[in-house]
C-alpha atoms as a PDB file:
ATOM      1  CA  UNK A   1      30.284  19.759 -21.658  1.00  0.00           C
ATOM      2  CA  UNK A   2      26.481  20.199 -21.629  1.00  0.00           C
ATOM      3  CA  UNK A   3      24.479  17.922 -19.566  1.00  0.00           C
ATOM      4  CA  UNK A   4      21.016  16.430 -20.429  1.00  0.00           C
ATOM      5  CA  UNK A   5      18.446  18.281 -17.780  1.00  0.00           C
ATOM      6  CA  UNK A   6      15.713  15.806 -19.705  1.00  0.00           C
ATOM      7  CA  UNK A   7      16.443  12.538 -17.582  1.00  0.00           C
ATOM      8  CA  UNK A   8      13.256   9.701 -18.116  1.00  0.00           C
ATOM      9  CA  UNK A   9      13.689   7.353 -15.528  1.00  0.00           C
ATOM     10  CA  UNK A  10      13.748   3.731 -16.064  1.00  0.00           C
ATOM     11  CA  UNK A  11      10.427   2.229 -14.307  1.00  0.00           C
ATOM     12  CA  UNK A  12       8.596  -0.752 -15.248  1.00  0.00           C
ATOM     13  CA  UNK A  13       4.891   0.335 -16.639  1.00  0.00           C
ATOM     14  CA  UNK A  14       2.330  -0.076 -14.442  1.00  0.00           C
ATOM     15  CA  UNK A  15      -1.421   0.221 -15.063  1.00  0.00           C
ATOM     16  CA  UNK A  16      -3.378   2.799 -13.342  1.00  0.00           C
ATOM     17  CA  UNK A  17      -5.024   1.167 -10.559  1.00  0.00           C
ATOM     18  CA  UNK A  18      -8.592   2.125 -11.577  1.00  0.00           C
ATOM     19  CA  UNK A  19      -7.984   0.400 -15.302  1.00  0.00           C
ATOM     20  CA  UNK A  20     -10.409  -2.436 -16.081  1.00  0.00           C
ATOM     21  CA  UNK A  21      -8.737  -5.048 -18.884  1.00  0.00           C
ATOM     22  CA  UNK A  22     -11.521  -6.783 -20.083  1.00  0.00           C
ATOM     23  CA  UNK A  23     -10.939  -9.848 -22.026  1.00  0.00           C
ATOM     24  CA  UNK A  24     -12.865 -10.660 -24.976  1.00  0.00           C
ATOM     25  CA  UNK A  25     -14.023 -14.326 -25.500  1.00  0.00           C
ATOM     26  CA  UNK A  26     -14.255 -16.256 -28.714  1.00  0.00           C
ATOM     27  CA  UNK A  27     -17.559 -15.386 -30.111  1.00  0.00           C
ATOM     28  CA  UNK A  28     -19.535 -19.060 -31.153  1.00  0.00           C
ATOM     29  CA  UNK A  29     -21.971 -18.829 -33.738  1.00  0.00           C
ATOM     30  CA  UNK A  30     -25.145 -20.151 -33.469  1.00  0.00           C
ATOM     31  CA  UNK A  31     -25.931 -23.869 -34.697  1.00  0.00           C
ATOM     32  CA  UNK A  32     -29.083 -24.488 -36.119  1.00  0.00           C
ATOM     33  CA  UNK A  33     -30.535 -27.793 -36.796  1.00  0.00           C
ATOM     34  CA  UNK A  34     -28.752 -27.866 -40.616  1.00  0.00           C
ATOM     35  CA  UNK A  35     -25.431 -27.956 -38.645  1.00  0.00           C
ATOM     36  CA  UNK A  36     -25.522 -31.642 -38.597  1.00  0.00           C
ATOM     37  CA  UNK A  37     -21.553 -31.747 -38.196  1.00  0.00           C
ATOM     38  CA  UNK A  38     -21.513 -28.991 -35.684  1.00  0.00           C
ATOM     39  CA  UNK A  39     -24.159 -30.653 -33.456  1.00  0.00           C
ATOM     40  CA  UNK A  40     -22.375 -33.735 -33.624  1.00  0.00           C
ATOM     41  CA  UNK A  41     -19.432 -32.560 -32.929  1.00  0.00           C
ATOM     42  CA  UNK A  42     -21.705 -31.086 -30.147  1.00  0.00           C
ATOM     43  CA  UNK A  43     -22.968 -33.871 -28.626  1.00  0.00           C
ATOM     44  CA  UNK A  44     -19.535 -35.798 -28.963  1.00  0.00           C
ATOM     45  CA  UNK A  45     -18.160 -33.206 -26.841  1.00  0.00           C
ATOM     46  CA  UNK A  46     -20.539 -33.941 -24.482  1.00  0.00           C
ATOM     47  CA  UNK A  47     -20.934 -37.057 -24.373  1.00  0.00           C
ATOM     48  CA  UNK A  48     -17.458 -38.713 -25.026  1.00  0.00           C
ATOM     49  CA  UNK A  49     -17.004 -42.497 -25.732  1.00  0.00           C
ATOM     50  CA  UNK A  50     -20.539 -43.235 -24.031  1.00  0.00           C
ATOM     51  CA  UNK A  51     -22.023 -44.061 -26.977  1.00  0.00           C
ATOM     52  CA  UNK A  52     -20.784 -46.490 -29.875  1.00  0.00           C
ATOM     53  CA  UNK A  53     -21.945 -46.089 -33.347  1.00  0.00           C
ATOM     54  CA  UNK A  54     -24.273 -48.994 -32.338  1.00  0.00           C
ATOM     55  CA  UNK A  55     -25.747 -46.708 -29.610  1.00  0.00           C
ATOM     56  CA  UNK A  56     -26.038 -44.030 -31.185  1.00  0.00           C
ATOM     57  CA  UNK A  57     -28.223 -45.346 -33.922  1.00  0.00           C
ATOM     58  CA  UNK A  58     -30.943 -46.893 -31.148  1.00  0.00           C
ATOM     59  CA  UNK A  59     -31.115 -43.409 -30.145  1.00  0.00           C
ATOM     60  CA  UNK A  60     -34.703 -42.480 -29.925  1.00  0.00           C
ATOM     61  CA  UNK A  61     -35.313 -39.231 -32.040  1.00  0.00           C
ATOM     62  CA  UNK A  62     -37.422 -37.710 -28.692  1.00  0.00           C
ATOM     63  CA  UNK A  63     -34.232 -38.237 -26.548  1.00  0.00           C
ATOM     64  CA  UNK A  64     -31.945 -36.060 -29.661  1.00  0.00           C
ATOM     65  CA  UNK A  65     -33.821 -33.576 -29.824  1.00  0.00           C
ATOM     66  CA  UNK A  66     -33.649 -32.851 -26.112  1.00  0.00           C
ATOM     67  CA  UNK A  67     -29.820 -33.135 -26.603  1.00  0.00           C
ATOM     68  CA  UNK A  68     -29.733 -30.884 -29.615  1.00  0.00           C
ATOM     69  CA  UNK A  69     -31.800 -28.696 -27.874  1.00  0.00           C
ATOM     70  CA  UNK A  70     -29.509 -28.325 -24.638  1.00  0.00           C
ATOM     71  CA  UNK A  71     -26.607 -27.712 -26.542  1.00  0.00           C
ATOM     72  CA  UNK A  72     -24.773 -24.436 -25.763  1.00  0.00           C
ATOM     73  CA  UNK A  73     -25.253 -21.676 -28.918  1.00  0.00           C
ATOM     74  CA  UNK A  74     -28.116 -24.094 -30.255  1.00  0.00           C
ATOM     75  CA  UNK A  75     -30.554 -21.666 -31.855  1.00  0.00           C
ATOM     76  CA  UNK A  76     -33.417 -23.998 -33.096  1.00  0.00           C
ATOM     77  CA  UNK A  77     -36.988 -25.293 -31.970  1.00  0.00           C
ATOM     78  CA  UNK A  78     -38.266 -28.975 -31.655  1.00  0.00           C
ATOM     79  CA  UNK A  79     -40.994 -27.824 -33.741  1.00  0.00           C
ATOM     80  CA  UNK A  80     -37.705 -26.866 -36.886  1.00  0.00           C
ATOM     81  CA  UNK A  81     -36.292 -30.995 -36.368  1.00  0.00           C
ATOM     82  CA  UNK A  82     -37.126 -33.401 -38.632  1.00  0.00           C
ATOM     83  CA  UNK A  83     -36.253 -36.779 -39.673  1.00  0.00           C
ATOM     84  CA  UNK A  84     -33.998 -36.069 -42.243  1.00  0.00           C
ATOM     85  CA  UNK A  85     -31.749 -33.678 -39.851  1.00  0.00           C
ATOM     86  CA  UNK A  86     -31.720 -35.974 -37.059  1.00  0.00           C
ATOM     87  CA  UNK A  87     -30.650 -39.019 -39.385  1.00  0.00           C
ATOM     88  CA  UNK A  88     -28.138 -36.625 -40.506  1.00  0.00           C
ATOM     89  CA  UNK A  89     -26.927 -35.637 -37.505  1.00  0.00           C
ATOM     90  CA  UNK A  90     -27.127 -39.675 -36.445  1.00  0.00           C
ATOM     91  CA  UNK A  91     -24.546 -40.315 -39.377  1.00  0.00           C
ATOM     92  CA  UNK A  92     -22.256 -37.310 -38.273  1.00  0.00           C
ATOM     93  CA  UNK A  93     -21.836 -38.328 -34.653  1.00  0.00           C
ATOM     94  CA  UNK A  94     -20.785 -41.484 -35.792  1.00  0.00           C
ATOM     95  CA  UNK A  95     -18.215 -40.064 -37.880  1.00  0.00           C
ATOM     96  CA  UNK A  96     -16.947 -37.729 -35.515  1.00  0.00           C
ATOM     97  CA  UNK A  97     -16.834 -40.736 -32.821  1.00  0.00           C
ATOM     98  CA  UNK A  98     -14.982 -43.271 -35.384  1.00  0.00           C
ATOM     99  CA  UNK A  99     -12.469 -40.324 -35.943  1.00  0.00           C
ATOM    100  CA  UNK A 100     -11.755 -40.348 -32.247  1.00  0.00           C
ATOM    101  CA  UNK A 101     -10.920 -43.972 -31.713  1.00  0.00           C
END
């Protein structure tokens, strides 16, 4: 009877201890001011339930833009807003916070 001489012995794997596992994290894309539903979905995150739909109309469009503008992965300039985006944006935040209720 011949006998295996090529024995592999059962260990658990283990990593070498100078390996680095680097995790990868989910890439954002930019937003830019023509996100509207992005930045309001933005700015809901932030803010939450803090602002009604009546609220958030009587925001002043000074006061958005310095929101917009803080907004993680926002890639814009005040001097790119305009009245048309931030109405836009306006409309979307109350849509996203009527969706949430």
């Amino acid at each position: 009877m011949a006998t295996n001489d090529h024995h592999v012995a059962s260990q658990p794997f283990s990593h070498p201890p100078n390996l680095t596992i680097q995790v990868m994290n989910h890439f954002e894309p930019p937003i830019k001011w023509s996100d509207h539903e992005d930045v309001a979905m933005a700015l809901y995150e932030k803010f939450g339930d803090d602002f009604t739909e009546a609220k958030i109309y009587r925001i002043r469009f000074t006061e958005l833009i310095d929101w917009v503008l803080s907004l993680p992965n926002f890639e814009g300039t005040r001097e790119q807003a305009n009245e048309g985006h931030l109405e836009q944006i306006q409309a979307k935040w109350v849509y996203e916070w009527r969706d949430n209720q």
